[in-house]
C-alpha atoms as a PDB file:
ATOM      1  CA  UNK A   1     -43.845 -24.764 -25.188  1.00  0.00           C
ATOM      2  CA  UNK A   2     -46.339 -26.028 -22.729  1.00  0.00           C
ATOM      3  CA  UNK A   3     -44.107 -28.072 -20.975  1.00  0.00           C
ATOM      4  CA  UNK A   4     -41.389 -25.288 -20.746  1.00  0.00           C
ATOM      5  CA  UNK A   5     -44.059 -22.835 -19.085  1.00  0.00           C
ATOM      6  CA  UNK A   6     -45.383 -25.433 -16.580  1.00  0.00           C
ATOM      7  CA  UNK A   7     -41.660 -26.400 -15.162  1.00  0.00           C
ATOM      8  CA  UNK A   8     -40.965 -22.495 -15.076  1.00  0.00           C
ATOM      9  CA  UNK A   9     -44.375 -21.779 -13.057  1.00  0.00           C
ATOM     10  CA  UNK A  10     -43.977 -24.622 -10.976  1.00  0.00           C
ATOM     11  CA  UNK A  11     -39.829 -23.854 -10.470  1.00  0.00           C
ATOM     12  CA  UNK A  12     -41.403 -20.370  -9.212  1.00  0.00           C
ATOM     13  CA  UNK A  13     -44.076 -21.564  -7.590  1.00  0.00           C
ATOM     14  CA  UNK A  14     -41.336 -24.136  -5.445  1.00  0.00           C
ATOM     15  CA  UNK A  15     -38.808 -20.962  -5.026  1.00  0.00           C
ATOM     16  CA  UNK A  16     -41.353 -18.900  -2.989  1.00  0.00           C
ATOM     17  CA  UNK A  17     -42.700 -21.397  -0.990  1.00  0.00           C
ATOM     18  CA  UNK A  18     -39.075 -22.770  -0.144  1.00  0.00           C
ATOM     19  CA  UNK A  19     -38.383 -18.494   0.724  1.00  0.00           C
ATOM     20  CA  UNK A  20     -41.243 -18.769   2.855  1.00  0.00           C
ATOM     21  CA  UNK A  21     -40.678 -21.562   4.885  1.00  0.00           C
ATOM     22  CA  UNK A  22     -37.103 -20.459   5.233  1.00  0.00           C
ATOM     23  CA  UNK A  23     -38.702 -16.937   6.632  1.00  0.00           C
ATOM     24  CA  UNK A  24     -41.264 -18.133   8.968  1.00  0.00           C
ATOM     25  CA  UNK A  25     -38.301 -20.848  10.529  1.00  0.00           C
ATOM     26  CA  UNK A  26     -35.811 -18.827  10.832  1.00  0.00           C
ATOM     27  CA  UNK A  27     -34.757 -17.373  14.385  1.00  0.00           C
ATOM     28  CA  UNK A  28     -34.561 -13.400  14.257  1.00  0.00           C
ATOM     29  CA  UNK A  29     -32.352 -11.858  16.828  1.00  0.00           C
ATOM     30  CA  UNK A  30     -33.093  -7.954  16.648  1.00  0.00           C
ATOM     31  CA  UNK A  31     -30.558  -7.083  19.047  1.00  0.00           C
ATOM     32  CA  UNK A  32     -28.261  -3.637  18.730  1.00  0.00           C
ATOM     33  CA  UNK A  33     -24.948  -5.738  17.953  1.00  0.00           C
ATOM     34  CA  UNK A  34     -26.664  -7.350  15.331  1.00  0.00           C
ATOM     35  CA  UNK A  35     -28.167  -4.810  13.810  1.00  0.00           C
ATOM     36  CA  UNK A  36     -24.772  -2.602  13.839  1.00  0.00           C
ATOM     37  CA  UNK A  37     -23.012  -1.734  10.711  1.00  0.00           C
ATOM     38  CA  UNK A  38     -20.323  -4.934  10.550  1.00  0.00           C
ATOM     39  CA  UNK A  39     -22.636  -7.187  12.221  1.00  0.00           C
ATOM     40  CA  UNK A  40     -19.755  -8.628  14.089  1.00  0.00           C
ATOM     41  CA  UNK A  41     -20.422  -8.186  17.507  1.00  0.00           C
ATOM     42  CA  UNK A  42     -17.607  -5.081  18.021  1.00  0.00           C
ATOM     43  CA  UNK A  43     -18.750  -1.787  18.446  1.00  0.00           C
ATOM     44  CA  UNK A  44     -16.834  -0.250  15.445  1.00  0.00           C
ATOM     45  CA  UNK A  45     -14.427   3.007  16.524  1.00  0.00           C
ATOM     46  CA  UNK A  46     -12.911   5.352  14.503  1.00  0.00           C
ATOM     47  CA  UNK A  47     -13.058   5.750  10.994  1.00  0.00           C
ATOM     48  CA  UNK A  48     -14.980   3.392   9.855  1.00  0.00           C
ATOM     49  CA  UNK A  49     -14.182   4.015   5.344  1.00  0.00           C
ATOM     50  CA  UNK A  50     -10.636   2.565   5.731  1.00  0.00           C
ATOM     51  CA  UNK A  51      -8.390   3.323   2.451  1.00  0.00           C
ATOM     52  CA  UNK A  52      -8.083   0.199   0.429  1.00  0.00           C
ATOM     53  CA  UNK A  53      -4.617  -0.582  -0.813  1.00  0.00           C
ATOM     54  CA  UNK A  54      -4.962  -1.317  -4.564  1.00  0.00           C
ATOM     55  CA  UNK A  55      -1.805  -3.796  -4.435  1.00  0.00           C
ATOM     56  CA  UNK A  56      -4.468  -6.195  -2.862  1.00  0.00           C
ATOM     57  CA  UNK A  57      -6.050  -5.889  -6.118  1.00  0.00           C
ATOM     58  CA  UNK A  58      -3.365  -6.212  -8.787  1.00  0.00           C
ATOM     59  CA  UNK A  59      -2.612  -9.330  -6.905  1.00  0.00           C
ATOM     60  CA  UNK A  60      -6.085 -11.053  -7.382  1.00  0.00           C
ATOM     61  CA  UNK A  61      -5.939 -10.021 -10.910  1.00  0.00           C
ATOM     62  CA  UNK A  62      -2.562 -12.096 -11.323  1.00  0.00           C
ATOM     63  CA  UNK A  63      -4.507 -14.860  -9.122  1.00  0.00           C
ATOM     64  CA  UNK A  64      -6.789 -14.734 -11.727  1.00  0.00           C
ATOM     65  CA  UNK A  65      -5.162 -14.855 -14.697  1.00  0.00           C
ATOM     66  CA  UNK A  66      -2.561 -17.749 -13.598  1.00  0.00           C
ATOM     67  CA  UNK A  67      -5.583 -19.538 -12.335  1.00  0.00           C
ATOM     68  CA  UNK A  68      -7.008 -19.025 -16.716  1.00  0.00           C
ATOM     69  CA  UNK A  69      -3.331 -20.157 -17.662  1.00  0.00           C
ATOM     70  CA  UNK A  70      -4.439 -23.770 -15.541  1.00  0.00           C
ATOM     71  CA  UNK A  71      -7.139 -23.994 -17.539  1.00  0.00           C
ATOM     72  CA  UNK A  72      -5.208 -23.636 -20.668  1.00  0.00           C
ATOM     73  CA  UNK A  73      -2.754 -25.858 -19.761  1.00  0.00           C
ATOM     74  CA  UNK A  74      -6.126 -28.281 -20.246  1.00  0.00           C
ATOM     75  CA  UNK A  75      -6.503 -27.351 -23.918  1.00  0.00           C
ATOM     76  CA  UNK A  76      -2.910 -29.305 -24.308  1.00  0.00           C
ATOM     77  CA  UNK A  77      -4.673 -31.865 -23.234  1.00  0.00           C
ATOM     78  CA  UNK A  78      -6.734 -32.366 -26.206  1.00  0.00           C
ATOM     79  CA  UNK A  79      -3.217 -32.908 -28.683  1.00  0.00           C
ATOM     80  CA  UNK A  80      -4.692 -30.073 -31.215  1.00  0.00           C
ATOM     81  CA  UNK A  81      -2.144 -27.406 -33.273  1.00  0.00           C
ATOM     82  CA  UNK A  82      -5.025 -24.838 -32.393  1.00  0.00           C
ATOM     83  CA  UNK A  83      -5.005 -25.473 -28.600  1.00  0.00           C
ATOM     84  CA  UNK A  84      -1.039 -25.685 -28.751  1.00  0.00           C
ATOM     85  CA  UNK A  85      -1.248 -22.039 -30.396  1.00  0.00           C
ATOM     86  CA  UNK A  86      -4.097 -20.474 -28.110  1.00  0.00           C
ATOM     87  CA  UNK A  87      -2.049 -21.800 -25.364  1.00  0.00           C
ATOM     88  CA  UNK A  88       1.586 -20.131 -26.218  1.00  0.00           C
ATOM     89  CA  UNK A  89      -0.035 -16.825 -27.213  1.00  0.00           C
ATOM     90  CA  UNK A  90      -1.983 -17.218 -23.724  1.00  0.00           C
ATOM     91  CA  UNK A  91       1.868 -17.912 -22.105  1.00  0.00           C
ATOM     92  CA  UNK A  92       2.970 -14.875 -23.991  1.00  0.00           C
ATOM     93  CA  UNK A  93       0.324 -12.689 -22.845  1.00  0.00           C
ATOM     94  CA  UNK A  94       0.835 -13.750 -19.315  1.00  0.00           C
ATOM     95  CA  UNK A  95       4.373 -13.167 -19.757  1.00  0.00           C
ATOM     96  CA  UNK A  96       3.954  -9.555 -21.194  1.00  0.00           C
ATOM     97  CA  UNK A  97       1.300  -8.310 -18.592  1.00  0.00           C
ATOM     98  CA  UNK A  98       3.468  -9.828 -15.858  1.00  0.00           C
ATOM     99  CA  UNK A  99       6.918  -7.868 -17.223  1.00  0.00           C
ATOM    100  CA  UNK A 100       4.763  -4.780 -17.347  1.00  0.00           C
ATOM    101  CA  UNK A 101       3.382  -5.021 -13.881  1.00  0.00           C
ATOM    102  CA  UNK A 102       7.320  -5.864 -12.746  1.00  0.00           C
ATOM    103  CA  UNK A 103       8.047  -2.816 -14.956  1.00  0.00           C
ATOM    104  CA  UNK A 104       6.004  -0.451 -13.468  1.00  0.00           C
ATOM    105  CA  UNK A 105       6.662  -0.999 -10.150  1.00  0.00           C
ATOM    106  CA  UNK A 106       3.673  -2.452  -9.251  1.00  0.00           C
ATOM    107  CA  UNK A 107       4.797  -6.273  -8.037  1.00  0.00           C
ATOM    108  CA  UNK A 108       6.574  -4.567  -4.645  1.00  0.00           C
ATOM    109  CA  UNK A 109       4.408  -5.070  -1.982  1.00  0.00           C
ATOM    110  CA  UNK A 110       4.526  -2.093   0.316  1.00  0.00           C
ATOM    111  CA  UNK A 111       1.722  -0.891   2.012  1.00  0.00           C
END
């Protein structure tokens, strides 16, 4: 237990004085471009809340479940009946979310 508290206090101890050093180093530039809302240099115009298309979304979602069907396609891999039947209900799954979103309208891409 007394080992576990000294790397902890000395982790700490290391993570503020690394924050520190980084802070006194570091070059500041307070000037009215950075300091603006996008920090991008532009003066923004307009409106700046623009409405976010949730199509953007439902496609990251499908980005992120194909990428989970990759790592499923692992768990073959390892030559187990388990693995073999997490992975087809996985496939199924995939297969029944992505007839739903194709379903529902939701795989055309207009904007």
């Amino acid at each position: 237990m007394l080992i576990l508290l000294m790397v902890l206090s000395f982790t700490l101890i290391l993570l503020i004085a690394f924050y520190l050093i980084n802070f006194l180093l570091s070059i500041k530039d307070m000037s009215v471009n950075k300091l603006s809302a996008f920090e991008c240099g532009f003066v923004s115009v307009g409106k700046i809340q623009n409405s976010f298309s949730i199509h953007f979304f439902i496609m990251m979602l499908m980005f992120v479940i194909f990428d989970l069907e990759i790592v499923m396609f692992l768990g073959i891999l390892v030559s187990d009946m388990n693995s073999l039947i997490s992975f087809i209900l996985m496939i199924l799954f995939i297969v029944g979310g992505f007839y739903m979103e194709w379903w529902y309208g939701k795989l055309v891409w207009v904007i």
